[in-house]
PDB file of N, CA and C in Angstrom:
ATOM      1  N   UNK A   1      56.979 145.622  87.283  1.00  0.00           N
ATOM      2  CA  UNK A   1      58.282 145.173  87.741  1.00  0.00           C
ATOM      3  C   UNK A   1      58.570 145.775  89.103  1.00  0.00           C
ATOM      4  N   UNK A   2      59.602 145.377  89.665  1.00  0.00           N
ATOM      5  CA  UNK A   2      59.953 145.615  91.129  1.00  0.00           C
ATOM      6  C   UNK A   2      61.390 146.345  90.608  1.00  0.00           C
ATOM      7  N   UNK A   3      61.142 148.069  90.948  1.00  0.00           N
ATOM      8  CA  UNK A   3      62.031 148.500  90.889  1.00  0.00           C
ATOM      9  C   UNK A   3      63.105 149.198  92.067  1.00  0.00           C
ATOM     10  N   UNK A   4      63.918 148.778  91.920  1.00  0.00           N
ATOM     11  CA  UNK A   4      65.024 149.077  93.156  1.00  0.00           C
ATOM     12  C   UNK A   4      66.335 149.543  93.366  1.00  0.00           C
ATOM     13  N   UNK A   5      66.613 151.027  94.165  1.00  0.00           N
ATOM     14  CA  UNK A   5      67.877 151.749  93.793  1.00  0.00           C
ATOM     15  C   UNK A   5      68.525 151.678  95.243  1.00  0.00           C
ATOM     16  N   UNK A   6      69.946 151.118  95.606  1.00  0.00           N
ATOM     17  CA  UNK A   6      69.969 151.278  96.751  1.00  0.00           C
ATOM     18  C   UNK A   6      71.567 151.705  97.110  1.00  0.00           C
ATOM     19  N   UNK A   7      71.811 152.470  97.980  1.00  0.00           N
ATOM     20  CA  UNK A   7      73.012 153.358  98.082  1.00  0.00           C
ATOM     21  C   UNK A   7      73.609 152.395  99.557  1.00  0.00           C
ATOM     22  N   UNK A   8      75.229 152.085  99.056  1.00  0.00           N
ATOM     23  CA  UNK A   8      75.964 151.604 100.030  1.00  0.00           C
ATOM     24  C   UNK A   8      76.953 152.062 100.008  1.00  0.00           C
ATOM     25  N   UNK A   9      77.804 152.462 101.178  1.00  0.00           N
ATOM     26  CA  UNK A   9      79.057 153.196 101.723  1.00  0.00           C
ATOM     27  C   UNK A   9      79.505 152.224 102.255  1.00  0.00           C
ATOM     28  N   UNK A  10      80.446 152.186 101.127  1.00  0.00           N
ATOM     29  CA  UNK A  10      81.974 151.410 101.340  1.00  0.00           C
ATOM     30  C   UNK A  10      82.784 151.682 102.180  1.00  0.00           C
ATOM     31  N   UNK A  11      83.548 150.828 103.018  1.00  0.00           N
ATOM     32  CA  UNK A  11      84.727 151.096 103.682  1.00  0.00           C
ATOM     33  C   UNK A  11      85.633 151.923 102.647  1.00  0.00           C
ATOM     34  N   UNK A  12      86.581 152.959 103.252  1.00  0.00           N
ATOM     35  CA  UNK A  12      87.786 153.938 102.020  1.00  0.00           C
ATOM     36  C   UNK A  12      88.470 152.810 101.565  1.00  0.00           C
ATOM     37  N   UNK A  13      89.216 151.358 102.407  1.00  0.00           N
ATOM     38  CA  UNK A  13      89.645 150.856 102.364  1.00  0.00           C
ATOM     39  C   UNK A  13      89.319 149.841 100.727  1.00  0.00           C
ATOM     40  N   UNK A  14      88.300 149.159 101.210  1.00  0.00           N
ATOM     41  CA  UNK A  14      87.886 148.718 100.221  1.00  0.00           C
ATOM     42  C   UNK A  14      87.238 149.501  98.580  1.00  0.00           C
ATOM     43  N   UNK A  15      87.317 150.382  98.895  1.00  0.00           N
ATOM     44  CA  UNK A  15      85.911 151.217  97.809  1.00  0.00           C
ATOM     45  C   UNK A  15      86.264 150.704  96.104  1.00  0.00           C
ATOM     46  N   UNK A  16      87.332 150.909  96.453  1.00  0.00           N
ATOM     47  CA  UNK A  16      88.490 150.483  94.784  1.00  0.00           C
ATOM     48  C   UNK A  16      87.964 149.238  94.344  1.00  0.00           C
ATOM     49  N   UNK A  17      88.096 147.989  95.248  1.00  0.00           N
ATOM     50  CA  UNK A  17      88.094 146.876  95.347  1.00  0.00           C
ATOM     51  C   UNK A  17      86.569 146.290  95.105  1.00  0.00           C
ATOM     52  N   UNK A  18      85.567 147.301  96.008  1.00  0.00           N
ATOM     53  CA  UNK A  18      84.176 146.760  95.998  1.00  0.00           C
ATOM     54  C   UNK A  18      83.665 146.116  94.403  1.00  0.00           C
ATOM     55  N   UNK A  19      83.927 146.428  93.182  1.00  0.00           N
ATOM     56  CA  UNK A  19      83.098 145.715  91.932  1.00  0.00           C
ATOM     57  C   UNK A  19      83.801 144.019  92.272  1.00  0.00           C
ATOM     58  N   UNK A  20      85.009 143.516  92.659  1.00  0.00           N
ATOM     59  CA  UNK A  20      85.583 142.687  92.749  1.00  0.00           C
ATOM     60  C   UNK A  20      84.472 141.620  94.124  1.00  0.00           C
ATOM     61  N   UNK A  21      84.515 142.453  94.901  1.00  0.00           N
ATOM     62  CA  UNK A  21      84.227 142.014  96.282  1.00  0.00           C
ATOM     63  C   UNK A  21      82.535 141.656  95.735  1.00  0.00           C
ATOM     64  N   UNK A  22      82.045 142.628  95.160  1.00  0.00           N
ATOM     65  CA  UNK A  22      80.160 142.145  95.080  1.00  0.00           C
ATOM     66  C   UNK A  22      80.403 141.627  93.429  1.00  0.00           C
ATOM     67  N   UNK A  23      81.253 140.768  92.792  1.00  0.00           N
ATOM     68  CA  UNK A  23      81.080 140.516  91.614  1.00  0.00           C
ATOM     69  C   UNK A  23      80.303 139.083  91.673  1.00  0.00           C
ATOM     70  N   UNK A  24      80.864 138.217  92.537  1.00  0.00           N
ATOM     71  CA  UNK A  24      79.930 136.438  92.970  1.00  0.00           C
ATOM     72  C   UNK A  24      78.539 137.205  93.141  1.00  0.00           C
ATOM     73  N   UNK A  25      78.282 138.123  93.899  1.00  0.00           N
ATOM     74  CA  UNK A  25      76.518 138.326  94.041  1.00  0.00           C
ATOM     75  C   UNK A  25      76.277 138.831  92.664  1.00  0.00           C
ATOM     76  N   UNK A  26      76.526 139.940  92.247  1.00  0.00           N
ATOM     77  CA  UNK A  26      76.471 140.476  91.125  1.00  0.00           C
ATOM     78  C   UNK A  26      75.845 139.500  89.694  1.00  0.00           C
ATOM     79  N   UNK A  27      77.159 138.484  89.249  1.00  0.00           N
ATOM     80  CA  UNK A  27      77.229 137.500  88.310  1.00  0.00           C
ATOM     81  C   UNK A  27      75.898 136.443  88.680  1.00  0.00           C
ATOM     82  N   UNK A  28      75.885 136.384  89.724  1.00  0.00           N
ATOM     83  CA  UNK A  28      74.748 135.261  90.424  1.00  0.00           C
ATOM     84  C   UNK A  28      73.267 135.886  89.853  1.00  0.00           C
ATOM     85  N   UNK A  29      73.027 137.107  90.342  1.00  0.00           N
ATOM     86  CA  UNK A  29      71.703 137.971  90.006  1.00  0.00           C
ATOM     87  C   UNK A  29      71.184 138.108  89.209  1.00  0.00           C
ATOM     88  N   UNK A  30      72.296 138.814  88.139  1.00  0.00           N
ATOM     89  CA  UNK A  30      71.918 138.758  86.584  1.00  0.00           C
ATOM     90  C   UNK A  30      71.515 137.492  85.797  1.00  0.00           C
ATOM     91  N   UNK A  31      71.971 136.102  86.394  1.00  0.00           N
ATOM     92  CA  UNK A  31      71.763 134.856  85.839  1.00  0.00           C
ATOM     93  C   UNK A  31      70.364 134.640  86.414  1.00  0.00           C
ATOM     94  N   UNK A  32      69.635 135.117  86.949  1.00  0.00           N
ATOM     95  CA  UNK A  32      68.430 134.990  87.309  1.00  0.00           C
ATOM     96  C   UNK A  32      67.067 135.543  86.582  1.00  0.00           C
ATOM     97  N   UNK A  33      66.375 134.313  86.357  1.00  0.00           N
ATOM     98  CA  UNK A  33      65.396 134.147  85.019  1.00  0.00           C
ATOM     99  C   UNK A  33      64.673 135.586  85.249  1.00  0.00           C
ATOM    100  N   UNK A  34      63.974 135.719  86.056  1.00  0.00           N
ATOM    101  CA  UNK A  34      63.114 136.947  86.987  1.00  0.00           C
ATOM    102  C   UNK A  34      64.426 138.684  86.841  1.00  0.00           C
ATOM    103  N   UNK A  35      65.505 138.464  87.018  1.00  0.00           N
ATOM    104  CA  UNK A  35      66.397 139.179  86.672  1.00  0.00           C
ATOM    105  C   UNK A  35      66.202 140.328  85.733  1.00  0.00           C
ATOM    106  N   UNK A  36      65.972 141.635  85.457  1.00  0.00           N
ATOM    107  CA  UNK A  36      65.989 142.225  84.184  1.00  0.00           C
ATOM    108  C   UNK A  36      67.242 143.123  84.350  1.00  0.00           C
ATOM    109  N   UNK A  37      67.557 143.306  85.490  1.00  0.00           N
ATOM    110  CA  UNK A  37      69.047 144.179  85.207  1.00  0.00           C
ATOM    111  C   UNK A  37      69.406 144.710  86.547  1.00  0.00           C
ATOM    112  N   UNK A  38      70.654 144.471  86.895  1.00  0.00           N
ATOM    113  CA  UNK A  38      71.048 144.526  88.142  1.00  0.00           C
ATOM    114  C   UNK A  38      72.642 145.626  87.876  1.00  0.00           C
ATOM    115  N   UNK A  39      72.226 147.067  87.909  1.00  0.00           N
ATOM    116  CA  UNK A  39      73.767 147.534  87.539  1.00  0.00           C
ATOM    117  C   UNK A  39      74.474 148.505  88.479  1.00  0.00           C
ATOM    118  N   UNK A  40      75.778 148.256  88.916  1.00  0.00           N
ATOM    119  CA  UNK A  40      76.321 148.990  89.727  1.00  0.00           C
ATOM    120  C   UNK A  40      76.898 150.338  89.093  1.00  0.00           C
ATOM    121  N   UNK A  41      77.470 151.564  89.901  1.00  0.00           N
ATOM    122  CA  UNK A  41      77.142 152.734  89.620  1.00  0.00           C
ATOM    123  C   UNK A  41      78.291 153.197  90.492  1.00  0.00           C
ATOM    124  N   UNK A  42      79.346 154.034  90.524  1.00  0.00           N
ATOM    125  CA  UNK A  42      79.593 154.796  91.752  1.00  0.00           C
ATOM    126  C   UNK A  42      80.102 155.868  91.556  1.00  0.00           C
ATOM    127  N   UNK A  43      79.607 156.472  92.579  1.00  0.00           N
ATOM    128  CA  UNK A  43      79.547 158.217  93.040  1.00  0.00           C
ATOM    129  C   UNK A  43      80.419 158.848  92.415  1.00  0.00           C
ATOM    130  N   UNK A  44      80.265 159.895  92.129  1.00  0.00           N
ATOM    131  CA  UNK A  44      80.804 160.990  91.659  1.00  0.00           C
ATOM    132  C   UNK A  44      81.209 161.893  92.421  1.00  0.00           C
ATOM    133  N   UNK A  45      80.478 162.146  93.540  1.00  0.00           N
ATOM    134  CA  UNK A  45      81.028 162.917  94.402  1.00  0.00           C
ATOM    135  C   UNK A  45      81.792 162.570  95.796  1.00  0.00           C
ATOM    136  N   UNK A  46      81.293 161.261  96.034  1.00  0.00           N
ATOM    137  CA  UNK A  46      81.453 160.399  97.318  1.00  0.00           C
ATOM    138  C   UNK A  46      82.380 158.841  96.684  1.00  0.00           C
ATOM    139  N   UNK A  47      83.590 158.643  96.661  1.00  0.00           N
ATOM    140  CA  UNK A  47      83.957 157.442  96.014  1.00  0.00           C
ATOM    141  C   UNK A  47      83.700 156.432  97.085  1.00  0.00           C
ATOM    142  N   UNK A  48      83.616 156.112  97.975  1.00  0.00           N
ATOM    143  CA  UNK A  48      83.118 155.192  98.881  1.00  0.00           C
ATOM    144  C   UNK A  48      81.896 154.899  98.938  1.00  0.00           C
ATOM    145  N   UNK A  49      81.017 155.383  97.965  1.00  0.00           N
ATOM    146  CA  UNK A  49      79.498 155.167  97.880  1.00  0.00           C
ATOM    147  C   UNK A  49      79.176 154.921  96.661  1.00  0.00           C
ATOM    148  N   UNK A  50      78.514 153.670  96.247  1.00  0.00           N
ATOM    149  CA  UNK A  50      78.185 152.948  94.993  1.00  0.00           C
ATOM    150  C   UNK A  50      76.752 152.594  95.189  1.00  0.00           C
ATOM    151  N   UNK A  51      75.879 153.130  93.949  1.00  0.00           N
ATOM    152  CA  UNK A  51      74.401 153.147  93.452  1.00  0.00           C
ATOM    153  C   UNK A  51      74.500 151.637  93.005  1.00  0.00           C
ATOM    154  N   UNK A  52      73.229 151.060  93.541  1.00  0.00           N
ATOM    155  CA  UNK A  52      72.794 149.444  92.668  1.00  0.00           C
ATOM    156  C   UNK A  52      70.960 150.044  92.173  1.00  0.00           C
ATOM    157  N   UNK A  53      71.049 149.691  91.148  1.00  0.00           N
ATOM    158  CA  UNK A  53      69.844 149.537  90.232  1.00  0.00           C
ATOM    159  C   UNK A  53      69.557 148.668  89.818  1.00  0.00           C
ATOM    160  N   UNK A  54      68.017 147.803  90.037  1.00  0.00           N
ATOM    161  CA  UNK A  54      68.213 146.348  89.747  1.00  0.00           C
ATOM    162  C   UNK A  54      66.258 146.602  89.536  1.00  0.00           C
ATOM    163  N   UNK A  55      66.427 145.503  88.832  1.00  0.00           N
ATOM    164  CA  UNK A  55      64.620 145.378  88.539  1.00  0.00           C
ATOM    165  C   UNK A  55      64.672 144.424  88.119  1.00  0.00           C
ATOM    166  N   UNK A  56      63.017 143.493  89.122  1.00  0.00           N
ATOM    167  CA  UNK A  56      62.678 142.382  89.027  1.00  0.00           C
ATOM    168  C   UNK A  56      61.254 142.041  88.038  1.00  0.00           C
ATOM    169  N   UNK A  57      61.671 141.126  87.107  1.00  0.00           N
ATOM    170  CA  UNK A  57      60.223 141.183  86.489  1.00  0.00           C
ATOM    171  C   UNK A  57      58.744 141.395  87.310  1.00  0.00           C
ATOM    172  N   UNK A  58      58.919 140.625  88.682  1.00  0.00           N
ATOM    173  CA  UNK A  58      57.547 140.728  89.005  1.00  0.00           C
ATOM    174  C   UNK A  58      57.644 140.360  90.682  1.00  0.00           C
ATOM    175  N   UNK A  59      56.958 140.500  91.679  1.00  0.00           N
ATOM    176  CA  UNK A  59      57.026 139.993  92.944  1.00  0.00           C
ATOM    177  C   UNK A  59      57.530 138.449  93.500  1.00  0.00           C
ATOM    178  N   UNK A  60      57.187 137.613  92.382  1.00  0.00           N
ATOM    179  CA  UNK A  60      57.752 136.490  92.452  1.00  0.00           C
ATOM    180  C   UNK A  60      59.168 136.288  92.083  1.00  0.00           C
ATOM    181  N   UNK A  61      59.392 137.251  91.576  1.00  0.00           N
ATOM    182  CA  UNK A  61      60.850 137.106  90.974  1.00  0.00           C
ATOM    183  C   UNK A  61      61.688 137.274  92.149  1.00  0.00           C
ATOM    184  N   UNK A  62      61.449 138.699  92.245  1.00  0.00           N
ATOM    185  CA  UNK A  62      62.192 139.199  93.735  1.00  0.00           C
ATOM    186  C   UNK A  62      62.157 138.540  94.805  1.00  0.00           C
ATOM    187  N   UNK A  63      61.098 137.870  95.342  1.00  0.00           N
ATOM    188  CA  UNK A  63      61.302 136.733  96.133  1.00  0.00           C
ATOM    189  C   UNK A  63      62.008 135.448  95.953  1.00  0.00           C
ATOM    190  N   UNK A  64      62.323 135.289  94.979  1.00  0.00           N
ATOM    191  CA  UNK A  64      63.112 134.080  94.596  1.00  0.00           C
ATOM    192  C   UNK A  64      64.751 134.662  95.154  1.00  0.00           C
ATOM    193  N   UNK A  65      64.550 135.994  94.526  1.00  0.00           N
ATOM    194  CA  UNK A  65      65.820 136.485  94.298  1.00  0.00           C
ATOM    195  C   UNK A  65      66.450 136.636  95.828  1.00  0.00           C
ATOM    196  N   UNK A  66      65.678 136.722  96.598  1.00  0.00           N
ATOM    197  CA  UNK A  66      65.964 137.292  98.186  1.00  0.00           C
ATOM    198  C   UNK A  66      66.195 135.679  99.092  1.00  0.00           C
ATOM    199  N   UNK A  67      65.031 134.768  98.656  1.00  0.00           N
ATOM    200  CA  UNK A  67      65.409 133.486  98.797  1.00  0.00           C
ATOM    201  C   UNK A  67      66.602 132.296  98.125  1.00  0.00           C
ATOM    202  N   UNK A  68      67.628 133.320  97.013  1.00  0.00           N
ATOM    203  CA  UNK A  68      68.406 132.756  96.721  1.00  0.00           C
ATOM    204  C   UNK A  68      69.173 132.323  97.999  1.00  0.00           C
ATOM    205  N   UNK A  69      70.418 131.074  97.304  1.00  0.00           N
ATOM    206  CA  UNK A  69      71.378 131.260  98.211  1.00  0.00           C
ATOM    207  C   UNK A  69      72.641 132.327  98.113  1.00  0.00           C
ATOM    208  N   UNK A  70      72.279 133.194  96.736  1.00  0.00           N
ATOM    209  CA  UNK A  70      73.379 133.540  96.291  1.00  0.00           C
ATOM    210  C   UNK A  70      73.249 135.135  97.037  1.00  0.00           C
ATOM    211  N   UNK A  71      72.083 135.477  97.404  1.00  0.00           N
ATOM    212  CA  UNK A  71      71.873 136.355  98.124  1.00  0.00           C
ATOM    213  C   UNK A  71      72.184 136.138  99.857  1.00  0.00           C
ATOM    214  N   UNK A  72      71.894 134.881 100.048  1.00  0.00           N
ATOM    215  CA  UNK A  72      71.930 134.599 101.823  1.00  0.00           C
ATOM    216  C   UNK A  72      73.038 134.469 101.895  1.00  0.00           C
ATOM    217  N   UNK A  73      74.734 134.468 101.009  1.00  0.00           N
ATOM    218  CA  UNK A  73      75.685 134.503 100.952  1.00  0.00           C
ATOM    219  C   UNK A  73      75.986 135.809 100.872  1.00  0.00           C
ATOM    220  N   UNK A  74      75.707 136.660  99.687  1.00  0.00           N
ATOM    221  CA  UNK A  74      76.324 138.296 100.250  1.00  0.00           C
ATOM    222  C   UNK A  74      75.626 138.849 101.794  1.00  0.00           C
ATOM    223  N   UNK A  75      74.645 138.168 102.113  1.00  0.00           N
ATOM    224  CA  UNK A  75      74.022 138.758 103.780  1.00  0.00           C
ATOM    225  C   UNK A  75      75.551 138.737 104.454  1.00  0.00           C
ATOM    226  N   UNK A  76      76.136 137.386 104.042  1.00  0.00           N
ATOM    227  CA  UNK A  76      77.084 137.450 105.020  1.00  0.00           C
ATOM    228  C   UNK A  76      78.099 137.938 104.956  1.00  0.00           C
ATOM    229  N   UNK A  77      78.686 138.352 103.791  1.00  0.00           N
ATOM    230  CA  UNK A  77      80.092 138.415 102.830  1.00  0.00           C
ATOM    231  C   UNK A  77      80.160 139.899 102.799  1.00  0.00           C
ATOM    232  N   UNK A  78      78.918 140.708 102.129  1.00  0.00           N
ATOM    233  CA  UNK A  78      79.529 141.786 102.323  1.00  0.00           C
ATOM    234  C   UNK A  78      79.379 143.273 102.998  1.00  0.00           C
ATOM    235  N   UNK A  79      78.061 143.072 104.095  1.00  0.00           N
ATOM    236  CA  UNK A  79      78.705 143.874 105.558  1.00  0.00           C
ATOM    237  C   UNK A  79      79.490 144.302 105.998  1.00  0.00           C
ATOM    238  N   UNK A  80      80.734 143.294 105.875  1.00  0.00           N
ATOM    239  CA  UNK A  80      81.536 143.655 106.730  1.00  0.00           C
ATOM    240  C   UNK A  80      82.896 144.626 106.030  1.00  0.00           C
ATOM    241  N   UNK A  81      82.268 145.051 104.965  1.00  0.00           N
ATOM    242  CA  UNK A  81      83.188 145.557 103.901  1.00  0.00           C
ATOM    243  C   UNK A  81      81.987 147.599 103.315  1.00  0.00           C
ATOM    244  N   UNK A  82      81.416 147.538 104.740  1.00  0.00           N
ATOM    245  CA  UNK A  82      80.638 148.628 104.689  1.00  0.00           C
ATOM    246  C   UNK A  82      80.591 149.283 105.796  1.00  0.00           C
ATOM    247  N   UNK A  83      80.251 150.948 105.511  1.00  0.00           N
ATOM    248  CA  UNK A  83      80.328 151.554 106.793  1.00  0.00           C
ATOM    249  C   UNK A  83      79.033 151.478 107.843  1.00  0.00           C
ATOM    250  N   UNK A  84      78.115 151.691 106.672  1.00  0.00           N
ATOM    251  CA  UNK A  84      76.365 151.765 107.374  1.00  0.00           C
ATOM    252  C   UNK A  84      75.427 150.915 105.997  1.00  0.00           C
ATOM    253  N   UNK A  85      74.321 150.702 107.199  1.00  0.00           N
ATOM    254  CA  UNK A  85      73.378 149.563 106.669  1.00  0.00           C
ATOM    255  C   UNK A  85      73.011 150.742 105.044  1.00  0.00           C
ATOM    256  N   UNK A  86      72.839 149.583 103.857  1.00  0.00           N
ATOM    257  CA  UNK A  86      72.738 150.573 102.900  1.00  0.00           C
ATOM    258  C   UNK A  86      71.286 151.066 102.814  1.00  0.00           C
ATOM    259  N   UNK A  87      71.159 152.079 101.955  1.00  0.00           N
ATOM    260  CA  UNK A  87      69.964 152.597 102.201  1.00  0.00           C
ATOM    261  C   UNK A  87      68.927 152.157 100.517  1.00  0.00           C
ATOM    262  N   UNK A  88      67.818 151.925 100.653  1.00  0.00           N
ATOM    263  CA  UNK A  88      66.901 151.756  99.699  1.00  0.00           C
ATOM    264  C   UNK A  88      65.533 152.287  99.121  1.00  0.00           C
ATOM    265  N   UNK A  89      65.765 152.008  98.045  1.00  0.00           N
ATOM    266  CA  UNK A  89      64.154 153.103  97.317  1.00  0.00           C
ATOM    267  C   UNK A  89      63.725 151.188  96.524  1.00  0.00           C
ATOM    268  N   UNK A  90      62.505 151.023  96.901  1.00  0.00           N
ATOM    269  CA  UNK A  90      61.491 149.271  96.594  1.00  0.00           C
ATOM    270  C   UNK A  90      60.393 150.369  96.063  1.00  0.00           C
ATOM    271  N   UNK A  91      60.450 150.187  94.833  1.00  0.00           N
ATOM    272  CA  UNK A  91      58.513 150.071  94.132  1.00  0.00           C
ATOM    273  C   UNK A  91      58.345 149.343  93.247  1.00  0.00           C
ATOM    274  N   UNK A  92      57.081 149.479  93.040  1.00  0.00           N
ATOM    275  CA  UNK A  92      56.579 148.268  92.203  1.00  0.00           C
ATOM    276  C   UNK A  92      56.167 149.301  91.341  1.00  0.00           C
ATOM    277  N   UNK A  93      56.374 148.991  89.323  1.00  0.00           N
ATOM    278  CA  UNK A  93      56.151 150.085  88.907  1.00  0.00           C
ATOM    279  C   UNK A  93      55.529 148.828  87.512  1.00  0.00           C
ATOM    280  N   UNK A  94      54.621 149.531  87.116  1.00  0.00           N
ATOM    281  CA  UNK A  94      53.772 149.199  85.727  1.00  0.00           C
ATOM    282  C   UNK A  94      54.512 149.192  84.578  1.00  0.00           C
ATOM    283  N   UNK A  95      55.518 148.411  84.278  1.00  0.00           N
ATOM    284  CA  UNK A  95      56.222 148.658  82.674  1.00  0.00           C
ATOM    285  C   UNK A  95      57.621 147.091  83.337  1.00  0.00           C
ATOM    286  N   UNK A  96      58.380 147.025  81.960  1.00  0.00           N
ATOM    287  CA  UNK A  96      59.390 145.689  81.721  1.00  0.00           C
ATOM    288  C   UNK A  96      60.335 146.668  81.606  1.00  0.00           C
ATOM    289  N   UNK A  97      60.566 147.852  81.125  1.00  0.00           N
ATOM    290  CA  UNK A  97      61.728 148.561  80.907  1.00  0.00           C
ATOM    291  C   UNK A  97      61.988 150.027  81.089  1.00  0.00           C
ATOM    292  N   UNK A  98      63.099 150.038  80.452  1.00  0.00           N
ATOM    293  CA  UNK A  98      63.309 151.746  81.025  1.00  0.00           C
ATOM    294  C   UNK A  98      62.217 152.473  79.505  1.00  0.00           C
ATOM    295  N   UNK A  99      62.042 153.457  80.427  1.00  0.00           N
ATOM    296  CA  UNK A  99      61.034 154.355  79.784  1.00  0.00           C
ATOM    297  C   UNK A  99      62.244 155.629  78.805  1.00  0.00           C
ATOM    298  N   UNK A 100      61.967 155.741  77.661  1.00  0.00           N
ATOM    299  CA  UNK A 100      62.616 156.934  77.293  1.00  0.00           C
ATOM    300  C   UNK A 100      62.779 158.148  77.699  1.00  0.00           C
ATOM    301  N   UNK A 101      63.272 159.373  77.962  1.00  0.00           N
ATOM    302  CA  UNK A 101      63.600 160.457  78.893  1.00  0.00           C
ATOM    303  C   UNK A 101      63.259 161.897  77.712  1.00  0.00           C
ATOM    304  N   UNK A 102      62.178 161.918  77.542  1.00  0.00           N
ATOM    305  CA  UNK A 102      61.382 162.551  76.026  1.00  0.00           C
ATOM    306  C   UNK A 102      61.962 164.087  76.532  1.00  0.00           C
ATOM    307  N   UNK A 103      62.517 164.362  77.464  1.00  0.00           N
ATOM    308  CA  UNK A 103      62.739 165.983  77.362  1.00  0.00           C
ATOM    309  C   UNK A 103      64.607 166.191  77.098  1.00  0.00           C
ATOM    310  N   UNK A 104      64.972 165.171  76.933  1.00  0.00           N
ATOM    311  CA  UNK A 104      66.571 164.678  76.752  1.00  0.00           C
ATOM    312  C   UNK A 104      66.438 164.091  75.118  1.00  0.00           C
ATOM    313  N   UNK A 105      65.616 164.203  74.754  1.00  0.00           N
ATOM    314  CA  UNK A 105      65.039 163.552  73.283  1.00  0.00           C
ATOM    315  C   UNK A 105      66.356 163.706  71.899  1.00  0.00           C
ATOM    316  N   UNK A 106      66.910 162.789  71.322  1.00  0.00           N
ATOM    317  CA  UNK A 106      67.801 163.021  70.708  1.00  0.00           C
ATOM    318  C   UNK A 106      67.888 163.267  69.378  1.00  0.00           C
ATOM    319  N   UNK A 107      67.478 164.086  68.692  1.00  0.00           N
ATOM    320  CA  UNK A 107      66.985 164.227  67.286  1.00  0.00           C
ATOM    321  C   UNK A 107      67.357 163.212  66.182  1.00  0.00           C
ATOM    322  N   UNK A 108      66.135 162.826  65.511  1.00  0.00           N
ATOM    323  CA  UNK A 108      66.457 162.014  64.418  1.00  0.00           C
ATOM    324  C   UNK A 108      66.287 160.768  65.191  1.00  0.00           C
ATOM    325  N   UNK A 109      66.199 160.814  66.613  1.00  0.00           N
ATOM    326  CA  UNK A 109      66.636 158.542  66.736  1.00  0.00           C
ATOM    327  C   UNK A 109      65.213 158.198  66.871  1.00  0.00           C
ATOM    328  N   UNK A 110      64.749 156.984  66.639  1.00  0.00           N
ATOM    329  CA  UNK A 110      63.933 156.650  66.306  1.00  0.00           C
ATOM    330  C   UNK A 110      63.195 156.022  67.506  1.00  0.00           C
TER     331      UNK A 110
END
Protein backbone atom coordinates (compact mmCIF):
# COMPACT_ATOMS: atom_id res chain seq x y z
CA UNK A 1 0.00 0.00 0.00
CA UNK A 2 0.95 3.66 -0.43
CA UNK A 3 1.32 5.02 2.85
CA UNK A 4 0.99 8.73 3.58
CA UNK A 5 1.20 11.25 6.63
CA UNK A 6 1.12 14.82 5.86
CA UNK A 7 1.20 17.94 8.21
CA UNK A 8 -0.69 21.27 7.23
CA UNK A 9 -0.76 24.67 9.07
CA UNK A 10 -3.83 26.24 9.07
CA UNK A 11 -4.52 29.79 8.97
CA UNK A 12 -5.49 30.75 13.25
CA UNK A 13 -8.34 32.08 11.46
CA UNK A 14 -9.65 29.20 9.96
CA UNK A 15 -8.13 26.22 12.15
CA UNK A 16 -11.68 25.65 14.00
CA UNK A 17 -13.35 25.61 10.73
CA UNK A 18 -10.70 23.48 8.68
CA UNK A 19 -12.73 19.68 9.18
CA UNK A 20 -15.68 21.78 7.49
CA UNK A 21 -13.49 23.47 4.83
CA UNK A 22 -11.53 19.87 3.72
CA UNK A 23 -14.83 17.82 4.35
CA UNK A 24 -15.93 17.85 0.04
CA UNK A 25 -12.15 16.47 -0.40
CA UNK A 26 -12.28 14.39 2.57
CA UNK A 27 -15.98 12.64 1.77
CA UNK A 28 -14.76 12.44 -1.98
CA UNK A 29 -11.46 10.24 -0.96
CA UNK A 30 -12.83 7.88 1.26
CA UNK A 31 -15.50 7.02 -1.56
CA UNK A 32 -12.64 5.90 -3.53
CA UNK A 33 -12.45 2.13 -4.48
CA UNK A 34 -8.35 2.22 -4.11
CA UNK A 35 -9.16 4.29 -0.80
CA UNK A 36 -8.30 2.33 2.52
CA UNK A 37 -8.46 5.24 4.92
CA UNK A 38 -8.00 8.77 4.76
CA UNK A 39 -8.13 10.29 8.57
CA UNK A 40 -7.70 13.70 9.85
CA UNK A 41 -5.97 14.37 13.20
CA UNK A 42 -5.14 17.70 14.94
CA UNK A 43 -2.37 18.81 17.06
CA UNK A 44 -2.14 18.77 20.39
CA UNK A 45 0.28 21.06 20.81
CA UNK A 46 -0.05 23.38 17.72
CA UNK A 47 -4.04 23.92 17.02
CA UNK A 48 -3.46 25.37 13.63
CA UNK A 49 -1.76 22.21 12.50
CA UNK A 50 -3.77 19.07 11.46
CA UNK A 51 -2.11 15.42 10.67
CA UNK A 52 -3.78 13.56 7.41
CA UNK A 53 -3.15 9.79 7.29
CA UNK A 54 -4.34 8.17 4.29
CA UNK A 55 -3.35 4.83 2.52
CA UNK A 56 -3.74 3.74 -0.89
CA UNK A 57 -4.25 0.15 -1.78
CA UNK A 58 -1.63 0.21 -4.38
CA UNK A 59 0.23 2.76 -6.92
CA UNK A 60 -2.60 2.69 -9.16
CA UNK A 61 -4.86 3.68 -6.70
CA UNK A 62 -3.02 6.74 -5.69
CA UNK A 63 -2.77 7.80 -9.07
CA UNK A 64 -6.27 7.72 -9.72
CA UNK A 65 -6.61 9.43 -6.53
CA UNK A 66 -4.24 12.47 -7.54
CA UNK A 67 -5.92 12.35 -11.05
CA UNK A 68 -9.24 12.76 -9.44
CA UNK A 69 -11.22 15.77 -10.01
CA UNK A 70 -12.02 15.80 -6.51
CA UNK A 71 -8.46 16.31 -5.73
CA UNK A 72 -7.70 19.00 -8.72
CA UNK A 73 -10.50 20.85 -6.81
CA UNK A 74 -8.92 20.96 -3.23
CA UNK A 75 -5.46 22.07 -5.40
CA UNK A 76 -7.50 24.97 -5.67
CA UNK A 77 -9.86 25.39 -2.66
CA UNK A 78 -7.71 24.82 -0.01
CA UNK A 79 -4.30 26.79 -0.14
CA UNK A 80 -5.58 29.54 0.38
CA UNK A 81 -6.85 28.64 3.84
CA UNK A 82 -3.02 27.69 4.83
CA UNK A 83 0.01 29.20 6.08
CA UNK A 84 2.86 27.00 4.30
CA UNK A 85 2.99 24.37 1.60
CA UNK A 86 2.09 21.20 3.78
CA UNK A 87 4.67 18.94 4.50
CA UNK A 88 4.77 14.99 3.63
CA UNK A 89 6.07 11.46 4.57
CA UNK A 90 5.00 8.94 0.72
CA UNK A 91 6.07 5.17 1.16
CA UNK A 92 5.18 2.35 -0.24
CA UNK A 93 4.89 -0.29 2.46
CA UNK A 94 4.20 -4.29 2.14
CA UNK A 95 0.83 -4.95 4.10
CA UNK A 96 -3.39 -3.71 3.53
CA UNK A 97 -3.48 -2.60 7.15
CA UNK A 98 -2.45 -1.29 10.29
CA UNK A 99 -0.09 -3.59 11.93
CA UNK A 100 -0.74 -4.25 15.74
CA UNK A 101 1.62 -2.22 18.24
CA UNK A 102 2.81 -5.72 20.21
CA UNK A 103 4.75 -3.63 22.91
CA UNK A 104 1.30 -1.60 23.78
CA UNK A 105 -0.20 -5.27 23.76
CA UNK A 106 -3.51 -5.37 25.65
CA UNK A 107 -4.00 -8.39 27.76
CA UNK A 108 -6.47 -11.00 27.05
CA UNK A 109 -7.53 -9.34 23.36
CA UNK A 110 -7.25 -11.56 20.90
Amino acid sequence: MIFITAKFRVRPSDADRWPQIAADFTEATRAEPGCLWFDWSRSLADPTEYVLVEAFRDDEAGAAHVRSAHFREAQRTLPPHLVETPRVVNVTVPQQDWSRLGEMAVPGED
